[in-house]
Every structure is written in structure tokens, then in C-alpha cells.
Protein backbone atom coordinates (compact mmCIF):
# COMPACT_ATOMS: atom_id res chain seq x y z
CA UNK A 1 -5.11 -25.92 -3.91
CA UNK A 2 -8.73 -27.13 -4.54
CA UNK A 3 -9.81 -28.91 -7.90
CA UNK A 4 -9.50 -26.26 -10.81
CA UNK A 5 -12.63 -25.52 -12.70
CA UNK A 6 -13.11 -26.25 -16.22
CA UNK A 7 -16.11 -23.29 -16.49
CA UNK A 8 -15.01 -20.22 -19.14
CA UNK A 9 -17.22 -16.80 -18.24
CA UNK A 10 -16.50 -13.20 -17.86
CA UNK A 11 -18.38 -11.73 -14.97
CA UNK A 12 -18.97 -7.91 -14.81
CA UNK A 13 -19.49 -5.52 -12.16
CA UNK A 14 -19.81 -2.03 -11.67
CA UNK A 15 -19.14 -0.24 -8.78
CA UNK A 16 -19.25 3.75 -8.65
CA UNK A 17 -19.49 3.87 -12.43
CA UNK A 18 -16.81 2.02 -13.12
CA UNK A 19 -16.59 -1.31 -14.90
CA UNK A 20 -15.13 -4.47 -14.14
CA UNK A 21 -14.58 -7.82 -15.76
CA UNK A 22 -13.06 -10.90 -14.10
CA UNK A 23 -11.54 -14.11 -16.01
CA UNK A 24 -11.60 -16.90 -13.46
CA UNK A 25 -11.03 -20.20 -16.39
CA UNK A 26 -9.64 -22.94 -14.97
CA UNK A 27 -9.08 -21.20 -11.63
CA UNK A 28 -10.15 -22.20 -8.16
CA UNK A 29 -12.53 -19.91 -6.14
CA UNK A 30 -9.51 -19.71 -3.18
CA UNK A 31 -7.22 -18.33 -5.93
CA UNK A 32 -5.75 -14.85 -4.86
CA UNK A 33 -6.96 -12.33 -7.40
CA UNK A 34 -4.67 -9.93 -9.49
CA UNK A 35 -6.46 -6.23 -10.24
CA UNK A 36 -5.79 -5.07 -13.10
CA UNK A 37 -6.13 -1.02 -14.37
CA UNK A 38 -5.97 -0.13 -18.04
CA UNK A 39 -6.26 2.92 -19.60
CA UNK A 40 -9.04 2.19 -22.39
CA UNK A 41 -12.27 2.23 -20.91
CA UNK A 42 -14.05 -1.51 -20.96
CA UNK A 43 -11.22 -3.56 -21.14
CA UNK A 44 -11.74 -6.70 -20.58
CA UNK A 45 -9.22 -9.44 -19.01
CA UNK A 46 -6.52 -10.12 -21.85
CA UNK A 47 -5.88 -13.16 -23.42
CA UNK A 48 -2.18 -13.39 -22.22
CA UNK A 49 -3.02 -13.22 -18.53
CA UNK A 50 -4.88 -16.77 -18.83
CA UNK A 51 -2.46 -18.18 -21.53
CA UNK A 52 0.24 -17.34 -19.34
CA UNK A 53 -1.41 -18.58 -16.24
CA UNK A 54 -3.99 -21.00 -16.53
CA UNK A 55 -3.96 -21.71 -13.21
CA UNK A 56 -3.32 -20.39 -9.51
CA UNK A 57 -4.55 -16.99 -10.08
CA UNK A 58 -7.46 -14.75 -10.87
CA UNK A 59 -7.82 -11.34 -12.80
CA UNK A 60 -10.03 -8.78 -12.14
CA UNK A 61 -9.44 -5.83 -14.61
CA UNK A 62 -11.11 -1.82 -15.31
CA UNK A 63 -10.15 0.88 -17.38
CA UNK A 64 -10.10 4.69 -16.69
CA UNK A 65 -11.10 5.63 -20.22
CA UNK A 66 -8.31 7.11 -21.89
CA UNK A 67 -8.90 8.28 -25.39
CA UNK A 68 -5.53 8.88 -27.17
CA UNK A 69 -2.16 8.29 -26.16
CA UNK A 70 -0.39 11.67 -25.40
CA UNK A 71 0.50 13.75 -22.65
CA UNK A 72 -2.78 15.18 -22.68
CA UNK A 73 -4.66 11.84 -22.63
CA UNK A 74 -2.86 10.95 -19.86
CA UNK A 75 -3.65 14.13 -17.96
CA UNK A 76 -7.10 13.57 -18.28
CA UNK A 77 -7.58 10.25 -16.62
CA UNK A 78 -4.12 10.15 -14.39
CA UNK A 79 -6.68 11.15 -11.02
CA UNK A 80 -8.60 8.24 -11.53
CA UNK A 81 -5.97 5.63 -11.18
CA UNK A 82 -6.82 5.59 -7.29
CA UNK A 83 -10.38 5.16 -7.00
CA UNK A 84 -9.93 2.49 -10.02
CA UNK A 85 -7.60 0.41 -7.52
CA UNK A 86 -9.77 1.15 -4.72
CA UNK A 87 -12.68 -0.57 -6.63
CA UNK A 88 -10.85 -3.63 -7.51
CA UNK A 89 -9.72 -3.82 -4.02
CA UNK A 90 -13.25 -3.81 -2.52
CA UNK A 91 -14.08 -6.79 -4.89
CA UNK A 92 -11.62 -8.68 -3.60
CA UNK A 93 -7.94 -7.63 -5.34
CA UNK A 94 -5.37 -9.04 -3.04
CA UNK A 95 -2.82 -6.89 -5.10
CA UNK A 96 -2.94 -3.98 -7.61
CA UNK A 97 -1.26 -3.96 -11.18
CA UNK A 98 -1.74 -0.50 -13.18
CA UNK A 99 -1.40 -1.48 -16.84
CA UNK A 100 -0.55 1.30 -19.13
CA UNK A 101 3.28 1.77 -19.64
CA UNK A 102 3.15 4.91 -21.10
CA UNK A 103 0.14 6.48 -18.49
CA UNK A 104 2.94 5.41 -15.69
CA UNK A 105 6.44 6.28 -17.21
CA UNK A 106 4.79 9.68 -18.76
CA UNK A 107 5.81 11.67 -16.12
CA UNK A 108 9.01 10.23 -15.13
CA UNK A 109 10.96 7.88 -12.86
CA UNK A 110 9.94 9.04 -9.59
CA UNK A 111 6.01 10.17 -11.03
CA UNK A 112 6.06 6.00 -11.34
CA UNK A 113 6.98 5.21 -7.79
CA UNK A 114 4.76 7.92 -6.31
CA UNK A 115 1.71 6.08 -8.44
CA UNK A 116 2.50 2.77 -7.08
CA UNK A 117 2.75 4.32 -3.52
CA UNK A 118 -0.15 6.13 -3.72
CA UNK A 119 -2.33 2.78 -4.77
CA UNK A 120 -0.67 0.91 -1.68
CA UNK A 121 -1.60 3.60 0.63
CA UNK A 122 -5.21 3.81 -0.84
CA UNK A 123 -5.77 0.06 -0.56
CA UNK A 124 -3.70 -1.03 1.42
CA UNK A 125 -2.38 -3.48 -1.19
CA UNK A 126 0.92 -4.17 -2.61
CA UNK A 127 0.88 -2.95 -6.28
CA UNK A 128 3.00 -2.34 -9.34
CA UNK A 129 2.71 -0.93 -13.02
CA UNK A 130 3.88 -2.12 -16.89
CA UNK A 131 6.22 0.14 -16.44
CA UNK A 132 7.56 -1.18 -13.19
CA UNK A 133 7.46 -4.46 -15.04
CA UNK A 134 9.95 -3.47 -18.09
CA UNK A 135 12.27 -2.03 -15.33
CA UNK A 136 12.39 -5.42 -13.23
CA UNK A 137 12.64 -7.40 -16.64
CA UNK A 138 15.34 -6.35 -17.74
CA UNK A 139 17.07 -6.27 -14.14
CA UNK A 140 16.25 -9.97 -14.23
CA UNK A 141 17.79 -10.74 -17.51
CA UNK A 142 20.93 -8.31 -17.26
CA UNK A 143 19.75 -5.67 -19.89
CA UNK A 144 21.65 -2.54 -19.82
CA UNK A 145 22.52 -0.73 -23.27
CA UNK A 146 18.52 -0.89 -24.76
CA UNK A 147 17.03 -0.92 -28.09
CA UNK A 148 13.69 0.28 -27.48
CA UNK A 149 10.49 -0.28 -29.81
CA UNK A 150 7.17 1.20 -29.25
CA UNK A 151 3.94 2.32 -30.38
CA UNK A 152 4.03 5.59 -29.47
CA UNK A 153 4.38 9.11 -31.40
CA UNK A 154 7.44 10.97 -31.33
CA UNK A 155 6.88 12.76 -27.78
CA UNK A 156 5.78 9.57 -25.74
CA UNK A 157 8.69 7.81 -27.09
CA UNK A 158 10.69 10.92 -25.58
CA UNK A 159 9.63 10.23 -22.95
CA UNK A 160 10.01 6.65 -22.48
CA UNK A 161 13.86 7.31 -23.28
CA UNK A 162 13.93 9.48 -20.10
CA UNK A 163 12.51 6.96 -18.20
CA UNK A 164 14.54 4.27 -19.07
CA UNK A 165 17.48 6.93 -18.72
CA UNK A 166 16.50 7.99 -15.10
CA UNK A 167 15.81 4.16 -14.23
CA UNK A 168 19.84 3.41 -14.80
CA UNK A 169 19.33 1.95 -18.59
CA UNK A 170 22.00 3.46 -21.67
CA UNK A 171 19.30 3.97 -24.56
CA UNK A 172 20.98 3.07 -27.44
CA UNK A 173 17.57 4.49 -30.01
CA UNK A 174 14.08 4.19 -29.31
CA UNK A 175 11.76 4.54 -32.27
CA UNK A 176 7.60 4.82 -32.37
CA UNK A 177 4.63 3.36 -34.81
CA UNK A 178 3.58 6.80 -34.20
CA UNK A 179 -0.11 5.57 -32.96
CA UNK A 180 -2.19 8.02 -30.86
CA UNK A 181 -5.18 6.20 -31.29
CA UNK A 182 -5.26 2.56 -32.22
CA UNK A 183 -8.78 2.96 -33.92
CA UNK A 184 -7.43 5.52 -36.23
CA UNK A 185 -5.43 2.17 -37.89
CA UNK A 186 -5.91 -0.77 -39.33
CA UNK A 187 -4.42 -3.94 -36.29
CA UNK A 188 -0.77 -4.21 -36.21
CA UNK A 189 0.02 -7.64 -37.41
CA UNK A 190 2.38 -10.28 -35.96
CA UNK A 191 4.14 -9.89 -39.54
CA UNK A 192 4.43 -6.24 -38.86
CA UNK A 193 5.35 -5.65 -35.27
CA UNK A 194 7.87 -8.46 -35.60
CA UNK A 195 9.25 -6.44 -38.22
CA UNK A 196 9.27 -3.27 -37.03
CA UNK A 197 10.69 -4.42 -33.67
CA UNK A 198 13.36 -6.90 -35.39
CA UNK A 199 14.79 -3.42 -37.60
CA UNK A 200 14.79 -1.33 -34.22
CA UNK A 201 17.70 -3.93 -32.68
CA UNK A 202 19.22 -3.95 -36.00
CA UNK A 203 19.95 0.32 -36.05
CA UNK A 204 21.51 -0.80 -32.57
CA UNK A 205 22.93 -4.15 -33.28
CA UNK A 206 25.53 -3.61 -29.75
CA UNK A 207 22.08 -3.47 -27.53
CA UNK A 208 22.02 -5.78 -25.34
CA UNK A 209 18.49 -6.21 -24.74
CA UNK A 210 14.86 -5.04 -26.47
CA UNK A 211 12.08 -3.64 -25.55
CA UNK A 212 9.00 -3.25 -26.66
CA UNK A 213 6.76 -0.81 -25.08
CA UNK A 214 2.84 -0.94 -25.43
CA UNK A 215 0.58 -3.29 -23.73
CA UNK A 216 -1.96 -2.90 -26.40
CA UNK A 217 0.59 -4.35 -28.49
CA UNK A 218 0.30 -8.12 -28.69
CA UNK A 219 4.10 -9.20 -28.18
CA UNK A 220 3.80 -13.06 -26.10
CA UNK A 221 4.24 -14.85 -29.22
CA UNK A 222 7.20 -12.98 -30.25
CA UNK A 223 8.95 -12.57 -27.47
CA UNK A 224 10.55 -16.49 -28.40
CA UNK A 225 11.24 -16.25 -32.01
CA UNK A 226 12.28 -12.13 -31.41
CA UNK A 227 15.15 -13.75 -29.46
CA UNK A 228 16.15 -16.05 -31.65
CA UNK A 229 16.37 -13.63 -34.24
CA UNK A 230 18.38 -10.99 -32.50
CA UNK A 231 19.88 -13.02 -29.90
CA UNK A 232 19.15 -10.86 -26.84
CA UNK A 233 16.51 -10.91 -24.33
CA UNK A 234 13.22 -9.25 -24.88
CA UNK A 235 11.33 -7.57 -22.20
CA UNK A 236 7.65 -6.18 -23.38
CA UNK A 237 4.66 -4.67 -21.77
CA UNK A 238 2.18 -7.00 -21.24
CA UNK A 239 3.93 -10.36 -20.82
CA UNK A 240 6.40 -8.67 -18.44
CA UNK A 241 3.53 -6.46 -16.10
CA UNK A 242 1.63 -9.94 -15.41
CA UNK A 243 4.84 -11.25 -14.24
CA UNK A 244 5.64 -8.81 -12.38
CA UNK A 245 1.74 -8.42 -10.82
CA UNK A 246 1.61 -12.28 -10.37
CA UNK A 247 5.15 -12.29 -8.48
CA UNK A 248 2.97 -9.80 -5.99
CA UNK A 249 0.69 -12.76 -4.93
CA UNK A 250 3.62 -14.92 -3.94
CA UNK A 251 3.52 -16.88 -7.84
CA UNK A 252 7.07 -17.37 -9.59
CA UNK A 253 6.19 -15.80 -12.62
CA UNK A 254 7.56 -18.37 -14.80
CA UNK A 255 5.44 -18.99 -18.26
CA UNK A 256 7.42 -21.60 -20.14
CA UNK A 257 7.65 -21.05 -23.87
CA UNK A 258 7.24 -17.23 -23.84
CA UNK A 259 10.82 -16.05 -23.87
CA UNK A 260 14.36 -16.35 -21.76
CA UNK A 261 12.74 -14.42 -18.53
CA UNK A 262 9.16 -15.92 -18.34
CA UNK A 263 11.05 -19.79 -19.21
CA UNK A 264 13.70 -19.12 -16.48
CA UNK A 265 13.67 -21.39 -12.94
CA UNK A 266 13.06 -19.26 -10.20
């Protein structure tokens, strides 16, 4: 691999009206680059992608502009997954990752493998989705009988239940924040999701794994002392959809320090 560089800059592009933003920090220009599709509008690169992987990989990330997270929200911007991967591939994406869990499980088991398919056939490109990522986590770690946490209202989280249902998982209770809109809120702490997601396990103490469902919610940092706390794996949006978009460029994945999965020799 050539010498990484040391230079930090987000470069934007727009292409057919839709923005783009790539983190390339302490990458090499011969780095395979992983697209990345959110549903906000804007979004830049997150933090965890380059915390996670400092090295060996690039990101390249858009958004399709969803507003509020319900069925309808989802409706709205669903069509313009596609030309969103389409985009990234023509600047270079060698695979696609689409990064809302709840705009790819909202639907259903099998609405979540037609998505993927349909971005593979439109670019040519392998590709998964956050959702995709939760499944394959807790495959990995032996997760069956789930206590599920999540930001959602009452209707998502419905509907992450069937998901998880249809996708061979025993939900043992899934409970929402209740967020729609994250502006509408002040942030959710460390203090609070830790909370929230540590009294979750405990209504379901014979789970045997947890998940937390949201990529907007910022889980690497807790995915460690979560564990430790309630002494089953945790498997959450965002930490778990780079892994499982990175393992699409031929990368292992592993991200010592952030949990039993992202710590474990592949």
C-alpha cells in the first residue's frame, strides 16, 4: 500500500443535484472507496468511519433528504436510493453501503434484499445496508433471542420487530426514544442512550444479545462498556454497517476496542 497521507479535508461534489462529501485522512489515493447513502440530506462522512478505519479505505457519502423518520418519510425519498448509488459509483465507489436502518428494514425482510439488488444491478457494484449490517452482526456473534433499543416512534419500532422476526431473530421487546425528527430534541447524550439502552436488556435480562437501532445514534463508544454491563454482545447501526460495507472491499472489519465483534480475529 503506498505511504498514507497525513492531510485532513472534506472534498465536495455535486453531481445531478446531489451532494457528496469524501473523508480521505490518513488514506492513500489507491485506497478502494466505500459509498455511502444516508437519509438526511448533506451528510457528511461520520466520525466513526475514520475512527474505526484510519487507514486502507476511503468514504464517499450523500444523502437523499429525508425529513422525519416514519413510513411516510421513507416513502418520499425510497426512489432515490438508486440514482444516489449510481452517483457515488461514477465518482469512483468500488462498493455501495445504504445507511439508514430504518429507510431499509421499513418495508420488510425481502423489501431489504430487493434494495441491495437493485443498487448492484444499477452499478454494477456489490452493496449492502445498516440493516443488512445488524443482521450479519449478530450472525457473527451468535445472537438469537434480542433485546432491541432504538430511536424510533412506536410504528418504526413495529416494524423493526418484524424485521428482525422475518430475518430468523426471537424478539424478546423492542422499545423506541420515540424521535421523528432529531431537531425537534435536544442531542441524546452518552449518559442517556447508555441508559436507555442498558434498561431495554434489563426488561429482557434472558436476551442474548442487544441491539441498538439508529445510525444517527452515536453508539461506538458504548458498544465496550454496554457489554460489560450486560454481558452480551452488542450489535448497533453505524459501527456494524461500516463493517459490514468495509468487509465488501475485501477489509476484515476488525476495529479493536469497539466491542466483542469489531475486536474479534478474523
Amino acid at each position: 500500500m503506498a505511504a498514507h497521507s497525513r492531510r485532513h479535508f472534506l472534498k465536495a461534489a455535486t453531481v445531478g443535484g446531489v451532494s457528496a462529501a469524501m473523508a480521505l485522512s490518513t488514506t492513500a489515493a489507491s485506497d478502494p472507496i466505500l459509498g455511502l447513502i444516508f437519509p438526511p440530506a448533506n451528510t457528511p462522512v461520520p466520525p466513526e468511519a475514520r475512527r474505526m478505519y484510519p487507514s486502507g479505505v476511503q468514504f464517499l457519502a450523500t444523502g437523499v433528504g429525508l425529513e422525519r423518520m416514519t413510513p411516510e418519510g421513507y416513502d418520499r425519498v425510497v426512489d432515490k436510493i438508486v440514482p444516489a448509488a449510481q452517483m457515488l459509483a461514477a465518482q469512483g465507489a468500488k462498493a455501495i453501503d445504504v445507511m439508514g436502518t430504518s429507510l431499509t428494514f421499513y418495508k420488510g425482510a425481502a423489501f431489504n434484499e430487493k434494495l441491495k439488488a437493485s443498487v448492484t444491478k444499477a452499478t454494477g457494484l456489490p452493496s449492502t445496508t445498516m440493516s443488512t449490517g445488524i443482521i450479519e452482526g449478530l450472525k457473527a456473534v451468535g445472537g438469537h433471542r434480542l433485546a432491541v433499543a432504538t430511536a424510533y416512534n412506536e410504528e418504526v419500532s413495529h416494524r423493526l420487530r418484524v424485521f428482525l422476526e422475518e430475518s430468523g431473530f426471537e424478539v424478546l421487546v423492542v422499545k423506541g426514544m420515540g424521535i421523528e425528527r432529531f431537531e425537534d430534541r435536544p442531542p441524546v447524550t452518552q449518559d442517556e442512550l447508555m441508559e436507555f439502552s442498558a434498561g431495554v436488556w434489563q426488561s429482557a435480562p434472558n436476551a442474548d444479545a442487544l441491539v441498538i437501532s439508529c445510525g444517527a445514534l452515536k453508539t461506538l463508544d458504548l458498544l465496550a462498556p454496554l457489554e460489560q454491563r450486560c454481558k452480551v454482545p452488542v450489535i448497533s447501526s453505524m459501527p456494524h454497517a461500516l463493517w459490514a460495507g468495509v468487509r465488501l472491499l475485501g477489509l476484515s472489519g476488525r476495529a479493536p476496542g469497539f466491542g466483542t465483534l469489531l475486536s474479534r480475529e478474523t
